[in-house]
N, C-alpha and C. Protein backbone atom coordinates (compact mmCIF):
# COMPACT_ATOMS: atom_id res chain seq x y z
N UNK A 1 21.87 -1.89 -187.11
CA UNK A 1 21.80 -3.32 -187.32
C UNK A 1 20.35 -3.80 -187.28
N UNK A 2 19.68 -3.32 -186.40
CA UNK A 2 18.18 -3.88 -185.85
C UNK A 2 17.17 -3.07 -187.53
N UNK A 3 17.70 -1.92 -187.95
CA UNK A 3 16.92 -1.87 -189.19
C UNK A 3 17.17 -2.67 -190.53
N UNK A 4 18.14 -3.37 -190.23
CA UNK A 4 18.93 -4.45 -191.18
C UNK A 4 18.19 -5.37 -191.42
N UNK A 5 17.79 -5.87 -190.26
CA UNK A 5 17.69 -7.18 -189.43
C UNK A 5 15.91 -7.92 -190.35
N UNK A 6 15.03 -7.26 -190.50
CA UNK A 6 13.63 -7.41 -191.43
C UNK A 6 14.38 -7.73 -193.02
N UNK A 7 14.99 -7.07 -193.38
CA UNK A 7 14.97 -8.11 -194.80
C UNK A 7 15.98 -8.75 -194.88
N UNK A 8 16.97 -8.80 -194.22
CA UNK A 8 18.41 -10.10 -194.25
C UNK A 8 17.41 -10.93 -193.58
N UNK A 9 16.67 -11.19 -192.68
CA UNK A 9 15.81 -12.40 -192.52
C UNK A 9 16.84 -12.57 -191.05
N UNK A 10 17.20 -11.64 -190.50
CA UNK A 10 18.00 -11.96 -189.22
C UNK A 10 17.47 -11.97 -188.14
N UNK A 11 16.01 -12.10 -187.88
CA UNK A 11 15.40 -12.24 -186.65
C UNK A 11 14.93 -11.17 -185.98
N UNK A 12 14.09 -11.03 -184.92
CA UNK A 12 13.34 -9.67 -184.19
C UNK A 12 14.21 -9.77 -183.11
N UNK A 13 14.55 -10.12 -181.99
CA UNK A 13 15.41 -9.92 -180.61
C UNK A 13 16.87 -9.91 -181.24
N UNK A 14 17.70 -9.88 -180.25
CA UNK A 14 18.65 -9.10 -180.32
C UNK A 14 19.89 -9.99 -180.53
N UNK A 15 19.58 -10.93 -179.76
CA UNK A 15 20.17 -12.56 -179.89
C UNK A 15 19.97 -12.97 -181.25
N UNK A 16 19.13 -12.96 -181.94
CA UNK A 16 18.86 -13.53 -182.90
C UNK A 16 19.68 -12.83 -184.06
N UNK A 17 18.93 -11.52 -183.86
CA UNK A 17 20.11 -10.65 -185.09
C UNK A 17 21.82 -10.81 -184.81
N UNK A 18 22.34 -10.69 -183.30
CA UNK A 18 23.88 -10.76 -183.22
C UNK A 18 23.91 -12.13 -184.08
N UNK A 19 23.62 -13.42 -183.81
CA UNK A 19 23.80 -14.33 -184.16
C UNK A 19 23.89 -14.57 -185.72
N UNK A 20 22.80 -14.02 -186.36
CA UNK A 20 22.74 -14.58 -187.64
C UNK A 20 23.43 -13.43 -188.41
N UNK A 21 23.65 -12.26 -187.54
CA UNK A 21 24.32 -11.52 -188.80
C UNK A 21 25.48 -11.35 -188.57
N UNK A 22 26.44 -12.16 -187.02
CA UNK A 22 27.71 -12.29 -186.99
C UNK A 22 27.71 -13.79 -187.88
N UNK A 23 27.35 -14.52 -188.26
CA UNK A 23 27.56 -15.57 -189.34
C UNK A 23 27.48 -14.87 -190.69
N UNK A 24 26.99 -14.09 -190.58
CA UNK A 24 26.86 -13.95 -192.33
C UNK A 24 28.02 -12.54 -192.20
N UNK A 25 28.09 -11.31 -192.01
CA UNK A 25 29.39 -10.30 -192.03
C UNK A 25 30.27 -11.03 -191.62
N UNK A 26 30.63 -11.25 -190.13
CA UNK A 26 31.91 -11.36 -189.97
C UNK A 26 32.12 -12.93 -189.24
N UNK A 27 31.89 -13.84 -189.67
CA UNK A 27 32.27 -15.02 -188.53
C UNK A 27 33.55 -15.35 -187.87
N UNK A 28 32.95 -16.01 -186.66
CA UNK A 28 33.95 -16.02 -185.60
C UNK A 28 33.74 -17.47 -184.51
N UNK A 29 34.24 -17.28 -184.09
CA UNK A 29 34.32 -18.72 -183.24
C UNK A 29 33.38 -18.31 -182.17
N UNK A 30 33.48 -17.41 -181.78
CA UNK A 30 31.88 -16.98 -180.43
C UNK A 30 30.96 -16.62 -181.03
N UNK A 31 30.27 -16.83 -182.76
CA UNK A 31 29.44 -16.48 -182.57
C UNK A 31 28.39 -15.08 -182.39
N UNK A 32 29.53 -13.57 -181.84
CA UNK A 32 28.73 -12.56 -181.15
C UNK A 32 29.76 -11.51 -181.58
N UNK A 33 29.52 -10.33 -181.62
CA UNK A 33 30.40 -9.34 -181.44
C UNK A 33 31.43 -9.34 -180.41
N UNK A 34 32.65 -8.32 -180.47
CA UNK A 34 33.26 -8.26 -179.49
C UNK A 34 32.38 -7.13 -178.23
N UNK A 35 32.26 -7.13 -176.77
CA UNK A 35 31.94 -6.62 -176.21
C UNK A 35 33.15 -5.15 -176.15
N UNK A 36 32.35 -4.02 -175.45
CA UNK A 36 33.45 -2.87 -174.91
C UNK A 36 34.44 -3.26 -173.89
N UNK A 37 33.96 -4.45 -172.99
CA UNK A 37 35.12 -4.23 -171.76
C UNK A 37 36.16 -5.38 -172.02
N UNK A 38 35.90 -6.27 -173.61
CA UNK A 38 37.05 -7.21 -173.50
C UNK A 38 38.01 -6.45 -174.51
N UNK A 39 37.67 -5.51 -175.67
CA UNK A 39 38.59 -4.69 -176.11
C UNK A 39 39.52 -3.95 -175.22
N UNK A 40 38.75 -3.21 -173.58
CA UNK A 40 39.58 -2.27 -172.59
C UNK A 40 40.34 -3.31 -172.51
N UNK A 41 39.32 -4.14 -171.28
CA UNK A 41 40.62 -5.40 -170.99
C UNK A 41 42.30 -5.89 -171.81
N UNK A 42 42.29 -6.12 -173.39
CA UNK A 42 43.26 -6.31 -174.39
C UNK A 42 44.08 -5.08 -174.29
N UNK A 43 43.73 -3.83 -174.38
CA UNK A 43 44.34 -2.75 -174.24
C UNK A 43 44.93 -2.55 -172.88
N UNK A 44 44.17 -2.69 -171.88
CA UNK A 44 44.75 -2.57 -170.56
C UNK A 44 45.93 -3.38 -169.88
N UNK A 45 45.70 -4.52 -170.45
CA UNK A 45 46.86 -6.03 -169.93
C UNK A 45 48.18 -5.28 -170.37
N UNK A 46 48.60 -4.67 -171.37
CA UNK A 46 49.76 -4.68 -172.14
C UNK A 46 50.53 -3.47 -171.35
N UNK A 47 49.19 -2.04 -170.59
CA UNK A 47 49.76 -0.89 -169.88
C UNK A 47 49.90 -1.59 -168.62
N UNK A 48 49.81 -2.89 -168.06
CA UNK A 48 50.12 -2.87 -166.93
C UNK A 48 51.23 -3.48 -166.19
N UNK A 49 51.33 -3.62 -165.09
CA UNK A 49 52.68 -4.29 -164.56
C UNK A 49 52.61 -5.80 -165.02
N UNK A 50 52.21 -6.32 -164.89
CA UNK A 50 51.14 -7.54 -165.54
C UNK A 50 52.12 -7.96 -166.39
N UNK A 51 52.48 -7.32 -167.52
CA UNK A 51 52.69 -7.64 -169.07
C UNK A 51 54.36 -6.80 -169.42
N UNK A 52 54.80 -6.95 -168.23
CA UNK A 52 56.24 -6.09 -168.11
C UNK A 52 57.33 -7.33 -169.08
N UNK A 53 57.30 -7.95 -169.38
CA UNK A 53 58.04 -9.20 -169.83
C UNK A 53 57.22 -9.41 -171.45
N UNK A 54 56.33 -9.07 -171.80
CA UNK A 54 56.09 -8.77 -172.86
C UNK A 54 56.49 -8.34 -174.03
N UNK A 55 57.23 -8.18 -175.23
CA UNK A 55 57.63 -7.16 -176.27
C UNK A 55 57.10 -8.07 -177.64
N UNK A 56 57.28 -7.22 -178.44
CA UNK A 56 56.87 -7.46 -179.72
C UNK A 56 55.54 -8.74 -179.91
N UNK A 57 54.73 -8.15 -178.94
CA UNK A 57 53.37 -9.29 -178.96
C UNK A 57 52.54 -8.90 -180.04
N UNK A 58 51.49 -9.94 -180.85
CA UNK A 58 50.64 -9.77 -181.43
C UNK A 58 49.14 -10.35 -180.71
N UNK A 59 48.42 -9.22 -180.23
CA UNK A 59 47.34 -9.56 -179.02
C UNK A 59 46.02 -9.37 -179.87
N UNK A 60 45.30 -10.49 -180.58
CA UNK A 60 44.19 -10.13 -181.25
C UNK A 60 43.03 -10.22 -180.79
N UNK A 61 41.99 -9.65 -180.96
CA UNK A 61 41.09 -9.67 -180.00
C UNK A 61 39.59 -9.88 -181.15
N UNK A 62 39.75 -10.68 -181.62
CA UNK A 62 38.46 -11.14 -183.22
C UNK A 62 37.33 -12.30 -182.71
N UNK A 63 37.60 -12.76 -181.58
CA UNK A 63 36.55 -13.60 -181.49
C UNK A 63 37.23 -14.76 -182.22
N UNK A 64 37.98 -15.03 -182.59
CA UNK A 64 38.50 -16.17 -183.84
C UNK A 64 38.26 -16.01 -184.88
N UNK A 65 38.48 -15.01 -185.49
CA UNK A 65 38.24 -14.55 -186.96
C UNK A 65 39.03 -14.55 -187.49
N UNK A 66 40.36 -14.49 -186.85
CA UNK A 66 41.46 -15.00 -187.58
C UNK A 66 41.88 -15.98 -187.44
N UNK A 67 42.43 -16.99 -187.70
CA UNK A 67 42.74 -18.27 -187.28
C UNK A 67 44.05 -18.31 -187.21
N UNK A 68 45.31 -17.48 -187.45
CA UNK A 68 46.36 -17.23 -187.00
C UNK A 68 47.07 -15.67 -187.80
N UNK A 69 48.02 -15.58 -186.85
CA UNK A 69 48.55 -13.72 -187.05
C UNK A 69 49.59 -14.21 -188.55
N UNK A 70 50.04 -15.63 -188.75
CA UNK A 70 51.21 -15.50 -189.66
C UNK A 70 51.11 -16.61 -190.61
């Protein structure tokens, strides 16, 4: 991404590139990529006792990139 980032015009720090090149690939309502521990987290809720009352869920995890499953 950071060798991307000089001719898309997406900025030198790191903030700058998430920002302008999650607006231009993929937009979303935060703005940022998804992190690693809120994907575990989504995955984890559903193996746990937690989520025993659960079935046929649709659990998306896009930042708001979708604006609905249907």
């Amino acid at each position: 991404m950071t060798a991307l980032s000089p001719e898309r015009g997406w900025g030198q720090t790191w903030e700058e590139i998430e920002y302008n090149s999650v607006r231009e690939i993929v937009p979303n309502d935060r703005i940022r990529y998804g992190r690693p521990e809120e994907i575990a987290g989504a995955v984890a809720y559903p193996c746990s006792p937690y989520a025993e009352c659960i079935s046929g869920a649709t659990i998306r995890v896009d930042g708001g990139t979708v604006r609905s499953a249907f």
